[in-house]
C-alpha atoms as a PDB file:
ATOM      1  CA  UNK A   1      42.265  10.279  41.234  1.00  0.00           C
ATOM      2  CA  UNK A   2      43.656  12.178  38.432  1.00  0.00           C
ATOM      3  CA  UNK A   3      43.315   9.434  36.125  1.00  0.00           C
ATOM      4  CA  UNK A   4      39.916   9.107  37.199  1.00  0.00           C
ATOM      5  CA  UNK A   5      38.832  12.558  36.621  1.00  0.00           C
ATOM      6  CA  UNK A   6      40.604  12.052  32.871  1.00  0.00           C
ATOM      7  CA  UNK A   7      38.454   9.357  31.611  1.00  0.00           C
ATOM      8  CA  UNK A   8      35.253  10.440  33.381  1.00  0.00           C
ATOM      9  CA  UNK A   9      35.828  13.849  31.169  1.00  0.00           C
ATOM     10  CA  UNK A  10      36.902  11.857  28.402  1.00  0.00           C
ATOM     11  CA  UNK A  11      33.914   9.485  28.479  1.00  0.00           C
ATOM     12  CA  UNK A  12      31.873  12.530  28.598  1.00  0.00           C
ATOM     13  CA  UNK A  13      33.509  14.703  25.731  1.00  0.00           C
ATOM     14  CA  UNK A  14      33.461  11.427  23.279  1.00  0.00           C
ATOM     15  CA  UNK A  15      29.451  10.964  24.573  1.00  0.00           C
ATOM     16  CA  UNK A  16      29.069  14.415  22.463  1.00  0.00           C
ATOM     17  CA  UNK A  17      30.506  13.233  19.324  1.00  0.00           C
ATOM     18  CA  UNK A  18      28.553  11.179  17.182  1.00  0.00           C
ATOM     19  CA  UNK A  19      28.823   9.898  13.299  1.00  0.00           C
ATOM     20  CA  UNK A  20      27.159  11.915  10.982  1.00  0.00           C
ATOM     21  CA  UNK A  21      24.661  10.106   9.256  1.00  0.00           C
ATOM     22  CA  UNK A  22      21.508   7.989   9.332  1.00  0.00           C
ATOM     23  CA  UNK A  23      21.135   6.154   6.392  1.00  0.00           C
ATOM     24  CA  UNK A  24      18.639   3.938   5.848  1.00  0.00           C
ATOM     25  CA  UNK A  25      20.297   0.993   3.046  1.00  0.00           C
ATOM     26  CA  UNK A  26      18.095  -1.282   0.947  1.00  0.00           C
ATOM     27  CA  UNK A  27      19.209  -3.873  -1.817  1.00  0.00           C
ATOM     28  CA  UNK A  28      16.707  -5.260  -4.121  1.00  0.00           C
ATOM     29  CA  UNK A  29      17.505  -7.823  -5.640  1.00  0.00           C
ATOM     30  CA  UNK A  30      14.425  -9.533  -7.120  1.00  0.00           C
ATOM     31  CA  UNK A  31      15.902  -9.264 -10.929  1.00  0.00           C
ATOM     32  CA  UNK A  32      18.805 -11.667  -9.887  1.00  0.00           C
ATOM     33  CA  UNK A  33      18.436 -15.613  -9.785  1.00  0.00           C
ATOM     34  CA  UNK A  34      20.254 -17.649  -7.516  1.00  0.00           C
ATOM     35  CA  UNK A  35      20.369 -19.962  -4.880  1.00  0.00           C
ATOM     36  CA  UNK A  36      22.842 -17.666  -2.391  1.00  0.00           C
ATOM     37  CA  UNK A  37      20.410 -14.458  -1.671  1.00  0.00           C
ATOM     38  CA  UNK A  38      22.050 -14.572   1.877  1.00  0.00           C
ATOM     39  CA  UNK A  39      24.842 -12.558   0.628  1.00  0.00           C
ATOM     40  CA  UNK A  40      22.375  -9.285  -0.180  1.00  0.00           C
ATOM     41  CA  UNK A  41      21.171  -9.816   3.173  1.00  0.00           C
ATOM     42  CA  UNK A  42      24.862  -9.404   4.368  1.00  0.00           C
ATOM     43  CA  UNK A  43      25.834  -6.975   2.441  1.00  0.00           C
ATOM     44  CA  UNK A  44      22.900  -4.922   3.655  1.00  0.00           C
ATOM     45  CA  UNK A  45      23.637  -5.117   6.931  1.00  0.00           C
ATOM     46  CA  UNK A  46      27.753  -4.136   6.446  1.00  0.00           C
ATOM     47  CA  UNK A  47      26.732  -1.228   4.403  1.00  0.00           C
ATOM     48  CA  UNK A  48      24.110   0.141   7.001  1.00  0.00           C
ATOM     49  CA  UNK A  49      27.097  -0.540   9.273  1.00  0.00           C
ATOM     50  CA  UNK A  50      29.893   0.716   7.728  1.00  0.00           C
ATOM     51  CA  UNK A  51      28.218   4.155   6.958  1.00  0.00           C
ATOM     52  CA  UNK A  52      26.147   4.822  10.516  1.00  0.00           C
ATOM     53  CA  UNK A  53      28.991   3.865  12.809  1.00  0.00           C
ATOM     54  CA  UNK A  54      31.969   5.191  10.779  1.00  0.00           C
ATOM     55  CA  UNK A  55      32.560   8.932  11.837  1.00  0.00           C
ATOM     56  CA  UNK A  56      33.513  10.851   8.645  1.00  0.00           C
ATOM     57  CA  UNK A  57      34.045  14.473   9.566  1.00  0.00           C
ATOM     58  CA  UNK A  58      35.858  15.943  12.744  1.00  0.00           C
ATOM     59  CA  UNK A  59      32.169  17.872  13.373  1.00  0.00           C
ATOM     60  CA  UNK A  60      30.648  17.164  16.885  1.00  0.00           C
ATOM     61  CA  UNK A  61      27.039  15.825  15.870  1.00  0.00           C
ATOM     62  CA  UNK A  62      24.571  15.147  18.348  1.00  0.00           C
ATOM     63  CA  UNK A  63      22.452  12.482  17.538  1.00  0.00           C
ATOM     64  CA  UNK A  64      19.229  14.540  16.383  1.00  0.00           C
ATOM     65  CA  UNK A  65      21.592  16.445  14.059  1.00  0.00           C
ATOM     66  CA  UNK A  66      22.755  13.630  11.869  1.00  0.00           C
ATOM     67  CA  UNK A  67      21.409  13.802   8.236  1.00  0.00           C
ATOM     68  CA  UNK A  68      18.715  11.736   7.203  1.00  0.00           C
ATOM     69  CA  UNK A  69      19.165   9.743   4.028  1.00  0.00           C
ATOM     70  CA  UNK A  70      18.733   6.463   2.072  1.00  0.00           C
ATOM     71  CA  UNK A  71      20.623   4.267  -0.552  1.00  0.00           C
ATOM     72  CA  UNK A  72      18.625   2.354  -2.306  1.00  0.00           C
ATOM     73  CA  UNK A  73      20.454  -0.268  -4.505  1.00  0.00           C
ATOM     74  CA  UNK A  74      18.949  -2.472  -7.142  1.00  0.00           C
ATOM     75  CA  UNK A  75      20.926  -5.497  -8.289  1.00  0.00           C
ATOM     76  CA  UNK A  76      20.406  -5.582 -12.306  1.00  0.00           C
ATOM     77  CA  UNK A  77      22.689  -8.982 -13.072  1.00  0.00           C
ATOM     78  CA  UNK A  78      25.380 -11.211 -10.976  1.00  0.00           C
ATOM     79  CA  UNK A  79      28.272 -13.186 -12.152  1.00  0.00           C
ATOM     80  CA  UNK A  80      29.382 -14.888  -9.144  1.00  0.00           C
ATOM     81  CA  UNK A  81      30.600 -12.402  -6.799  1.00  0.00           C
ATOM     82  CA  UNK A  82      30.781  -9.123  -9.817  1.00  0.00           C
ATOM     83  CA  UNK A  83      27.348  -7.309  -9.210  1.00  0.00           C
ATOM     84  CA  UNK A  84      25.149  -4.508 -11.357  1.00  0.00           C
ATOM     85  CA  UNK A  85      23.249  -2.560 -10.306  1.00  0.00           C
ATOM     86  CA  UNK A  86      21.571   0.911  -9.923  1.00  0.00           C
ATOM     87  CA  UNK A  87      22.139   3.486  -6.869  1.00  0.00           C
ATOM     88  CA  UNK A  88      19.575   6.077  -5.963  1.00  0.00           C
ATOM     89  CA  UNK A  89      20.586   8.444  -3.038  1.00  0.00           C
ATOM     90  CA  UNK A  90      18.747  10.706  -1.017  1.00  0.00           C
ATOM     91  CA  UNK A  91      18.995  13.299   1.517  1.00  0.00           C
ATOM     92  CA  UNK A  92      16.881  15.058   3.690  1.00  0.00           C
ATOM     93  CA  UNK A  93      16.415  18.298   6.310  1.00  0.00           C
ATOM     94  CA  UNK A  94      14.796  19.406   8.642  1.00  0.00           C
ATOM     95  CA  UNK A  95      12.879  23.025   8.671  1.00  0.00           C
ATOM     96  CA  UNK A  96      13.167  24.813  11.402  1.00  0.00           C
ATOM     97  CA  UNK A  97       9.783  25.715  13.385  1.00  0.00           C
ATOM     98  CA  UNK A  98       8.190  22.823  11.865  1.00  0.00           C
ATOM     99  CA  UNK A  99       7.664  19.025  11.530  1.00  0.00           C
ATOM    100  CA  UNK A 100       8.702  18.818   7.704  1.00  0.00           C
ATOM    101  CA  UNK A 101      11.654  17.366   6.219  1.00  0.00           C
ATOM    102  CA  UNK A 102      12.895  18.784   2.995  1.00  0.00           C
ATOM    103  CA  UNK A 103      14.743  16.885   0.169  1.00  0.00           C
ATOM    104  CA  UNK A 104      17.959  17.746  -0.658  1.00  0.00           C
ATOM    105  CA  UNK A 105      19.416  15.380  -2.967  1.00  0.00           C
ATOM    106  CA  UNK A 106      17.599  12.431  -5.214  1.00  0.00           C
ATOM    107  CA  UNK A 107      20.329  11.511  -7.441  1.00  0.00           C
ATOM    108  CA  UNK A 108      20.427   8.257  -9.247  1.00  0.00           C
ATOM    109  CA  UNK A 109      23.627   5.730 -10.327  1.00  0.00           C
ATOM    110  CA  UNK A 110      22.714   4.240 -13.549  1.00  0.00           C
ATOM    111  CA  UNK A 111      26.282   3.027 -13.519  1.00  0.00           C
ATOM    112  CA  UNK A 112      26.950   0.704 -10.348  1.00  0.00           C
ATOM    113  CA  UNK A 113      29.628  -2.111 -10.603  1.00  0.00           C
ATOM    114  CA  UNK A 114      31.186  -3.943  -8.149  1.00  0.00           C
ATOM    115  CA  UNK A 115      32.760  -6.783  -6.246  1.00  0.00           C
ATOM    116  CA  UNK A 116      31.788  -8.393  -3.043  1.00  0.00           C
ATOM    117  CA  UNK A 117      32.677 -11.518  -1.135  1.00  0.00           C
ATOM    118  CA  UNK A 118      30.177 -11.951   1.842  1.00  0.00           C
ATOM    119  CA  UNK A 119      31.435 -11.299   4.817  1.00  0.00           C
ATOM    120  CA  UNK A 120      34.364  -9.139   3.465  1.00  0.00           C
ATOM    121  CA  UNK A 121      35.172  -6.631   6.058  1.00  0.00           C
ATOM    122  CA  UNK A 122      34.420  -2.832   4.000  1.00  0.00           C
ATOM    123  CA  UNK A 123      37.330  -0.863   4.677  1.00  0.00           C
ATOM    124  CA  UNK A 124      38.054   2.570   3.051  1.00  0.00           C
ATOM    125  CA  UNK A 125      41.385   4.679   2.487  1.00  0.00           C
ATOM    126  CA  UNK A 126      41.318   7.286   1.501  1.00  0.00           C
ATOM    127  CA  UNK A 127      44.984   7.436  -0.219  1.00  0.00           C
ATOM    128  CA  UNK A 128      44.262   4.305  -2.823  1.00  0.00           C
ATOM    129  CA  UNK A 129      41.493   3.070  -4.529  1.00  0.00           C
ATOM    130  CA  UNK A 130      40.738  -0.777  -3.389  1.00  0.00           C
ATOM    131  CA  UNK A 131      36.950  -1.286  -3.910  1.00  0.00           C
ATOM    132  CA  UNK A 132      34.212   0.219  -6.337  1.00  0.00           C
ATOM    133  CA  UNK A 133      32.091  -0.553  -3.677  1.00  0.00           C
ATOM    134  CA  UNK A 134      33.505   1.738  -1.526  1.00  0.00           C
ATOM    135  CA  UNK A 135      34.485   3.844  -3.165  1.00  0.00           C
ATOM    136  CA  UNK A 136      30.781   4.498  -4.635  1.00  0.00           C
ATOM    137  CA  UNK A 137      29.553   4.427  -1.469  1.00  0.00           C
ATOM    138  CA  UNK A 138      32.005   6.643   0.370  1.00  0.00           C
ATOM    139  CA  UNK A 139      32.108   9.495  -2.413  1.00  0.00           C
ATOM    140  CA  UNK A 140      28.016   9.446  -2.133  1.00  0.00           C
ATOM    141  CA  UNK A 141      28.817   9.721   2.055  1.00  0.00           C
ATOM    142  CA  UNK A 142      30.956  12.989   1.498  1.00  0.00           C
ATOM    143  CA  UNK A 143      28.387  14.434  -1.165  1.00  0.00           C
ATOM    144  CA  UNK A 144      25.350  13.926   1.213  1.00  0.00           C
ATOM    145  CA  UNK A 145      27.684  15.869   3.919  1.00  0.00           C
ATOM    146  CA  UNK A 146      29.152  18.510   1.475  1.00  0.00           C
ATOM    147  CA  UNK A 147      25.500  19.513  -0.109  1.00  0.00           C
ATOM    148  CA  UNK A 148      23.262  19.317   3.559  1.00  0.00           C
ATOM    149  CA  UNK A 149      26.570  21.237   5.238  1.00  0.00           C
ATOM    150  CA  UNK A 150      26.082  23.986   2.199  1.00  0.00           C
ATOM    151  CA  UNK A 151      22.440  24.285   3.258  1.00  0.00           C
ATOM    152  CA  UNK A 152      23.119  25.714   7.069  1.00  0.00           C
ATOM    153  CA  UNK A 153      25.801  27.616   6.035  1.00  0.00           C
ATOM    154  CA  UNK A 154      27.071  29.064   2.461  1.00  0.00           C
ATOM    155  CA  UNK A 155      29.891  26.831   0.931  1.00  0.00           C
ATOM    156  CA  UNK A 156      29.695  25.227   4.172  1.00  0.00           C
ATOM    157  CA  UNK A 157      30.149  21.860   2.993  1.00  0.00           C
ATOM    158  CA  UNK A 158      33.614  22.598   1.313  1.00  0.00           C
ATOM    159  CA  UNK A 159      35.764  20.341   3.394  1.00  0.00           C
ATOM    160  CA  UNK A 160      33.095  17.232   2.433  1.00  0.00           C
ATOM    161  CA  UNK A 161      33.263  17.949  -0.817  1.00  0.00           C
ATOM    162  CA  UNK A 162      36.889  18.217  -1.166  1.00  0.00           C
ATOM    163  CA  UNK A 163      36.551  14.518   0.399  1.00  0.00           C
ATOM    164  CA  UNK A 164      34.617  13.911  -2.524  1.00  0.00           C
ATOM    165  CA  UNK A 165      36.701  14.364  -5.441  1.00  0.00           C
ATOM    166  CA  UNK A 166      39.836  12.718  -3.581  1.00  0.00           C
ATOM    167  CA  UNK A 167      37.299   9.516  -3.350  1.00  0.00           C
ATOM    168  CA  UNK A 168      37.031  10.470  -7.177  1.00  0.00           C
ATOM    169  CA  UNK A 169      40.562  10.953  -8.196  1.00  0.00           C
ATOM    170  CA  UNK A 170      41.614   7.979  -6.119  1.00  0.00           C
ATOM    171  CA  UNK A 171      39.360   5.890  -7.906  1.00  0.00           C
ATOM    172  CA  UNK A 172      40.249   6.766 -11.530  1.00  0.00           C
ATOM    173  CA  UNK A 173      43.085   4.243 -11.933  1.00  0.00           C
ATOM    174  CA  UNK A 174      40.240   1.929 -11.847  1.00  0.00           C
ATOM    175  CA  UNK A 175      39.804   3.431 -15.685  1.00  0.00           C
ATOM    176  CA  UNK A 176      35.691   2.586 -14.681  1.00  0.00           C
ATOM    177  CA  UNK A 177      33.695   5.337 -17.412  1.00  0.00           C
ATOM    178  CA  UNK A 178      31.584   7.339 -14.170  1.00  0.00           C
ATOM    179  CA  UNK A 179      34.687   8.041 -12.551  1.00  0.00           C
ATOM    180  CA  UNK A 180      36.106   9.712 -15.724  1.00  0.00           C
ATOM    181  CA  UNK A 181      35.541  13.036 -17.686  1.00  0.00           C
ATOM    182  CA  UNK A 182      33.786  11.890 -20.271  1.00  0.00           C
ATOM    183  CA  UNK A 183      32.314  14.396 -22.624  1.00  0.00           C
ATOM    184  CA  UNK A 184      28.020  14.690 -22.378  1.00  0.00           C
ATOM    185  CA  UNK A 185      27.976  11.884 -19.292  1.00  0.00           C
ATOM    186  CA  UNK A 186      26.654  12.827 -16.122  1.00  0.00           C
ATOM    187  CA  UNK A 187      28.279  10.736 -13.661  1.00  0.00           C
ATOM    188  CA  UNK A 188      30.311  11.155 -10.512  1.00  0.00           C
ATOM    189  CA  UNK A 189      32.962  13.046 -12.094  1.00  0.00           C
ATOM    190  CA  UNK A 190      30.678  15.343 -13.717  1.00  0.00           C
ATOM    191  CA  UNK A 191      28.779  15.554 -10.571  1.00  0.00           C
ATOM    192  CA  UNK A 192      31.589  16.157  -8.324  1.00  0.00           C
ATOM    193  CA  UNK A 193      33.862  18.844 -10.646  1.00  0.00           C
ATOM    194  CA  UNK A 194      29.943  20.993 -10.823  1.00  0.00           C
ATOM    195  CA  UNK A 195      29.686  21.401  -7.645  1.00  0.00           C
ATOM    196  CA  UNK A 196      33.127  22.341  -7.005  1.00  0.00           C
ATOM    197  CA  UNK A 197      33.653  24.499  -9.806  1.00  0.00           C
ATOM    198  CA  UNK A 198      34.063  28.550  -9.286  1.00  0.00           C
ATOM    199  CA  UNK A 199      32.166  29.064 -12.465  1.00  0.00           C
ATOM    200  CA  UNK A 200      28.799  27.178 -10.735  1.00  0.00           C
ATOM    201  CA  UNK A 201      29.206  28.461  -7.302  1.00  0.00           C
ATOM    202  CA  UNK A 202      25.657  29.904  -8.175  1.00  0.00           C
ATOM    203  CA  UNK A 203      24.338  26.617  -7.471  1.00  0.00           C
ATOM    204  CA  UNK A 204      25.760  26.535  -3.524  1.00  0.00           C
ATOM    205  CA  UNK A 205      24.402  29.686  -2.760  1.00  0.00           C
ATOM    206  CA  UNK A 206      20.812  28.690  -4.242  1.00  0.00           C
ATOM    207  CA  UNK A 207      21.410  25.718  -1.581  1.00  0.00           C
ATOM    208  CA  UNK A 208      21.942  28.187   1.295  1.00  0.00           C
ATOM    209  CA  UNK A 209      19.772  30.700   0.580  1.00  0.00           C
ATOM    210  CA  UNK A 210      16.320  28.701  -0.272  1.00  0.00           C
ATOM    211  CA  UNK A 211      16.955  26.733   2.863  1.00  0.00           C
ATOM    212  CA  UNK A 212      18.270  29.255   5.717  1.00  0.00           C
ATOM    213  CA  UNK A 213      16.248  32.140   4.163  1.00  0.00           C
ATOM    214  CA  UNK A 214      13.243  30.743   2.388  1.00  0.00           C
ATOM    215  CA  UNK A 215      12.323  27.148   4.073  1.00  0.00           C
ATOM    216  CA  UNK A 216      13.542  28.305   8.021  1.00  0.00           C
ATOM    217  CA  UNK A 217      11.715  31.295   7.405  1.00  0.00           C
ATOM    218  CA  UNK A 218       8.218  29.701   6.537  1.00  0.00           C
ATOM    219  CA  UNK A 219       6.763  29.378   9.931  1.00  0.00           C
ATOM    220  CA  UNK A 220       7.316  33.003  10.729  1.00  0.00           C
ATOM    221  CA  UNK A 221       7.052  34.987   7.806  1.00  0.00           C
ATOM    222  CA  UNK A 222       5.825  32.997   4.505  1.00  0.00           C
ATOM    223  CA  UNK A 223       5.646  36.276   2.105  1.00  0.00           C
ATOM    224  CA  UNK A 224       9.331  36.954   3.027  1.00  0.00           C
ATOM    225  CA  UNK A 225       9.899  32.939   2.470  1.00  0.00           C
ATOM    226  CA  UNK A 226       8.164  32.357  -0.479  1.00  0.00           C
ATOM    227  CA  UNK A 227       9.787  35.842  -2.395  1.00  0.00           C
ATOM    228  CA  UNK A 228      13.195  34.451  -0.902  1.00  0.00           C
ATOM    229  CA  UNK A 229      13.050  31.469  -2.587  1.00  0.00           C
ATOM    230  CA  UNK A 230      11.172  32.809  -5.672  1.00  0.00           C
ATOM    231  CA  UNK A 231      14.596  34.986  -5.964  1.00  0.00           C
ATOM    232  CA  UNK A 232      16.756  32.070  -5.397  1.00  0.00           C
ATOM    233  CA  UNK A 233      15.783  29.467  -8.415  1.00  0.00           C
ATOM    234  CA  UNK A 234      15.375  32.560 -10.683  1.00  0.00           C
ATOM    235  CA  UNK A 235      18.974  33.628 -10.044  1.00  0.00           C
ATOM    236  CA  UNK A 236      19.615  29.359 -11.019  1.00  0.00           C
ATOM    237  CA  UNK A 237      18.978  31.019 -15.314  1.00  0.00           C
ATOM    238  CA  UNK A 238      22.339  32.177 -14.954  1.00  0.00           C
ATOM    239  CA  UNK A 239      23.634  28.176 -14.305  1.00  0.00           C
ATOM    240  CA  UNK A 240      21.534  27.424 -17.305  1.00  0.00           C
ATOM    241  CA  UNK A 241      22.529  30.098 -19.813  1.00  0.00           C
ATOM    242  CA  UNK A 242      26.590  29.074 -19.212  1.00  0.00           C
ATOM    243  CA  UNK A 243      25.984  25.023 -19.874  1.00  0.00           C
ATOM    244  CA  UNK A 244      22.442  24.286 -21.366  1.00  0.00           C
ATOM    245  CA  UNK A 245      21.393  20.864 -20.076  1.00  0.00           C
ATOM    246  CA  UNK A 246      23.840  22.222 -16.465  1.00  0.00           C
ATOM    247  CA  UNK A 247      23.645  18.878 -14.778  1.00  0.00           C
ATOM    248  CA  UNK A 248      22.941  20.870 -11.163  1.00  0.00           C
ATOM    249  CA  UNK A 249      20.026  21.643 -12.343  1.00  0.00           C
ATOM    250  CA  UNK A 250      19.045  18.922 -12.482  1.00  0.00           C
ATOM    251  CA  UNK A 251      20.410  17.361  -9.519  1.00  0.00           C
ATOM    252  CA  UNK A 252      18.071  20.779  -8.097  1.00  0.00           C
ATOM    253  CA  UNK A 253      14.681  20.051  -9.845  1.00  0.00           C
ATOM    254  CA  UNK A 254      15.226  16.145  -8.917  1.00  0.00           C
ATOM    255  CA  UNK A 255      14.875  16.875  -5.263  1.00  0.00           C
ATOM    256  CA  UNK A 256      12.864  19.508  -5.178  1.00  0.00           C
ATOM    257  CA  UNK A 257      10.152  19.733  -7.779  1.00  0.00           C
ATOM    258  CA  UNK A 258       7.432  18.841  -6.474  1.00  0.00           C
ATOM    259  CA  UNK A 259       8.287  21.295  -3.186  1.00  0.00           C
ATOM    260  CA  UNK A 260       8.633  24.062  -5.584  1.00  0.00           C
ATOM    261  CA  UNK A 261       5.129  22.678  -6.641  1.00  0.00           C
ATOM    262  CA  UNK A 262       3.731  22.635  -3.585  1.00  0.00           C
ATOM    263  CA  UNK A 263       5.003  26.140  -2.261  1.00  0.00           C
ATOM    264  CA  UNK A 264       3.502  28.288  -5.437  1.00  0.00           C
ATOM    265  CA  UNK A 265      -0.001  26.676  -5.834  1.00  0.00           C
ATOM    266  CA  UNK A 266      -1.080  28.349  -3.282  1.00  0.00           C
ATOM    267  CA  UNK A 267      -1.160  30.901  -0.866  1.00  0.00           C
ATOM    268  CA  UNK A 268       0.117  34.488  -0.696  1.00  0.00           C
ATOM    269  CA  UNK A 269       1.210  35.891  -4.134  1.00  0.00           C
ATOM    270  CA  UNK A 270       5.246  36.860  -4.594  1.00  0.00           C
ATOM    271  CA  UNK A 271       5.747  40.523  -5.978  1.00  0.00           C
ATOM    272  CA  UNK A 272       7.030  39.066  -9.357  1.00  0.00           C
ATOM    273  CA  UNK A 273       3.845  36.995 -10.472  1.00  0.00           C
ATOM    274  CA  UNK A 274       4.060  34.468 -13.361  1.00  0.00           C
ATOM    275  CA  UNK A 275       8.376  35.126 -13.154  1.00  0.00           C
ATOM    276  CA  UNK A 276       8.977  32.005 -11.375  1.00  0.00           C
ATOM    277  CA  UNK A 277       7.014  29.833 -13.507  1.00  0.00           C
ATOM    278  CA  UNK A 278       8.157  30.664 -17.097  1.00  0.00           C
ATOM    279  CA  UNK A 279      11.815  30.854 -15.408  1.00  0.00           C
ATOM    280  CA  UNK A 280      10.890  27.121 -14.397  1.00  0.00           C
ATOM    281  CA  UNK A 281       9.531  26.396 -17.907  1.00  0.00           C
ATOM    282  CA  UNK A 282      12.711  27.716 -19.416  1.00  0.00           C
ATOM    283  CA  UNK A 283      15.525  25.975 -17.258  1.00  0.00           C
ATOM    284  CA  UNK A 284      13.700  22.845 -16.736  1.00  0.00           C
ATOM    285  CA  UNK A 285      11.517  21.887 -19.476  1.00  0.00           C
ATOM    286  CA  UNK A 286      11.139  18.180 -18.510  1.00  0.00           C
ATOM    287  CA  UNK A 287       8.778  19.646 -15.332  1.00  0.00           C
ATOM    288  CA  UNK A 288       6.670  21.021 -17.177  1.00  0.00           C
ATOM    289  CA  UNK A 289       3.948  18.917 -16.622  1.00  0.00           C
ATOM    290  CA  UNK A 290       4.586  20.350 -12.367  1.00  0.00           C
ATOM    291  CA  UNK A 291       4.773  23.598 -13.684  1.00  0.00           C
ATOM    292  CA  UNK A 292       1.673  24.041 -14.932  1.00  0.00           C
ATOM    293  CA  UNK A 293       0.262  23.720 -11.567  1.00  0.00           C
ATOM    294  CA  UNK A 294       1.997  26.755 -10.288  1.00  0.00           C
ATOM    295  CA  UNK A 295      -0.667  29.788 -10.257  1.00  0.00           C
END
C-alpha cells in the first residue's frame, strides 16, 4: 500500500514539472538542390523534438509558463551531409493583465555550419563538444532561458546563462570563428561574454525593469509604465558610451524597436519629453527611420 501511495505522489509531483520551452522550428530550404529533401523534413521534426521534450533547467514549469519562441533556419548550400545555413531566434512574453506577447530576443546566425546524417539521434553533453548542431542549438536553448528568466526577476537567468558559455567553451576546440573571440565579430562568443560581463550588467537590469515595471504595469497604470520604461533605455547611454557599436544594444533595439515605436506615438506624455527620442537617435542610429515616429 505504501508503494502505492509512492508512485501515486510521484506520478503527481512529476505531472507538475514540465520542459521549458515551446519552440516552434522551421528549415527552409528552397536555395538547396537535390533529390533527398526528406532529410530537412527529418531534421525538423528531431529538432522540434529534441528541444520541447528535453527538460533543461531543474525549474518546475507548468505548461502555460513555458517560453514561447522560434528557430527559423535557412539552408544556404549542402555538400552531402555538411549544411549552411542562417539561424534567426526569437523569444517571446507574456504581459501581465493583457493578451500581448512581447519580444524578447530576435537575434540572427549569419554563421551556421553543420553536420547531419538523417535519422541521427541529437544527443547533447554538456562536458565535450560532439556536434555544431547541437551545440548551436543548445547554447541558443540556454540564452532564450537566461534572457526571459532575467525579465521576471533581475539577473534571474544567471544559472541559464552560465549554461551558455559552458555550451561555448565546450565548443571552442572545434576552432569554428563564432565560437571564438574574435576582435569586431559579433557572434556567440561575443554574445555570450556581453551578457555575462560585470561591466554590462546595465543591460540585465534594463531587461527586468522595462518588463516587471514598465510592460506588467501597462494595464494598470500606463503614465507610471511608460516613464518606467522611458527611464530604463535612457539609462542603456551608459552601455553605449563604454563600447560604441555595444552589441546588446543591438540585440535590445532588434527585438524591441518597433514596441518602443509603438509605446511613444501616442498617448500620455512622459515628464522628460523629446529625452527618449534623441537618446534613441544617439545609441541607435540605424532606427532612425522608427524614431522619427516617436512624438
Amino acid at each position: 500500500m505504501r508503494k502505492l501511495f509512492f508512485l501515486i505522489g510521484l506520478l503527481f509531483s512529476l505531472s507538475g514539472i514540465s520542459q521549458e520551452l515551446n519552440c516552434l522550428v522551421n528549415i527552409n530550404y528552397e536555395q538547396v538542390a537535390g533529390s533527398n529533401r526528406q532529410i530537412f523534413q527529418t531534421l525538423e521534426t528531431a529538432l522540434k523534438e529534441f528541444i520541447n521534450q528535453t527538460k533543461w533547467t531543474n525549474r518546475i514549469v507548468k505548461p502555460e509558463e513555458r517560453v514561447d519562441c522560434a528557430m527559423n533556419i535557412i539552408i544556404t548550400s549542402r555538400n552531402d551531409n555538411t549544411f549552411d545555413a542562417t539561424l534567426q531566434v526569437q523569444s517571446n512574453r507574456p504581459v501581465y493583465g493583457s493578451s500581448y506577447t512581447t519580444p524578447v530576443l530576435n537575434l540572427k546566425d549569419n554563421e551556421f555550419t553543420f553536420r547531419y546524417n538523417e535519422f541521427e539521434p541529437l544527443i547533447y553533453n554538456r562536458n565535450s563538444f560532439d556536434s555544431n548542431l547541437v551545440s548551436t542549438i543548445v547554447f541558443y536553448v540556454y540564452t532564450i532561458l537566461g534572457v526571459d528568466a532575467d525579465t521576471f526577476s533581475e539577473f534571474g537567468g544567471e544559472t541559464e546563462l552560465k549554461e551558455a558559455e559552458n555550451v561555448m567553451l565546450q565548443a571552442q576546440q572545434s576552432g569554428l570563428a563564432t565560437w571564438q573571440n574574435v576582435v569586431g565579430k559579433q557572434n556567440r562568443f561575443l554574445l555570450i561574454d556581453n551578457l555575462l560581463s560585470p561591466k554590462l550588467k546595465t543591460f540585465r537590469s534594463v531587461m527586468y525593469k522595462y518588463h516587471i515595471q514598465g510592460l506588467d504595469n501597462f494595464a494598470s497604470n500606463k503614465n507610471f509604465a511608460k516613464q518606467t520604461i522611458e527611464d530604463s533605455i535612457i539609462s542603456m547611454e551608459s552601455l553605449f558610451n563604454k563600447t560604441v557599436g555595444n552589441y546588446l544594444i543591438r540585440v535590445f533595439f532588434d527585438a524591441k524597436a518597433d514596441e518602443i515605436v509603438n509605446i511613444y506615438s501616442e498617448g500620455p506624455k512622459t515628464r522628460r519629453g523629446t529625452n527618449i527620442a534623441e537618446t534613441l537617435k544617439r545609441i541607435s542610429s540605424t532606427n532612425n527611420s522608427k524614431w522619427r515616429n516617436i512624438e
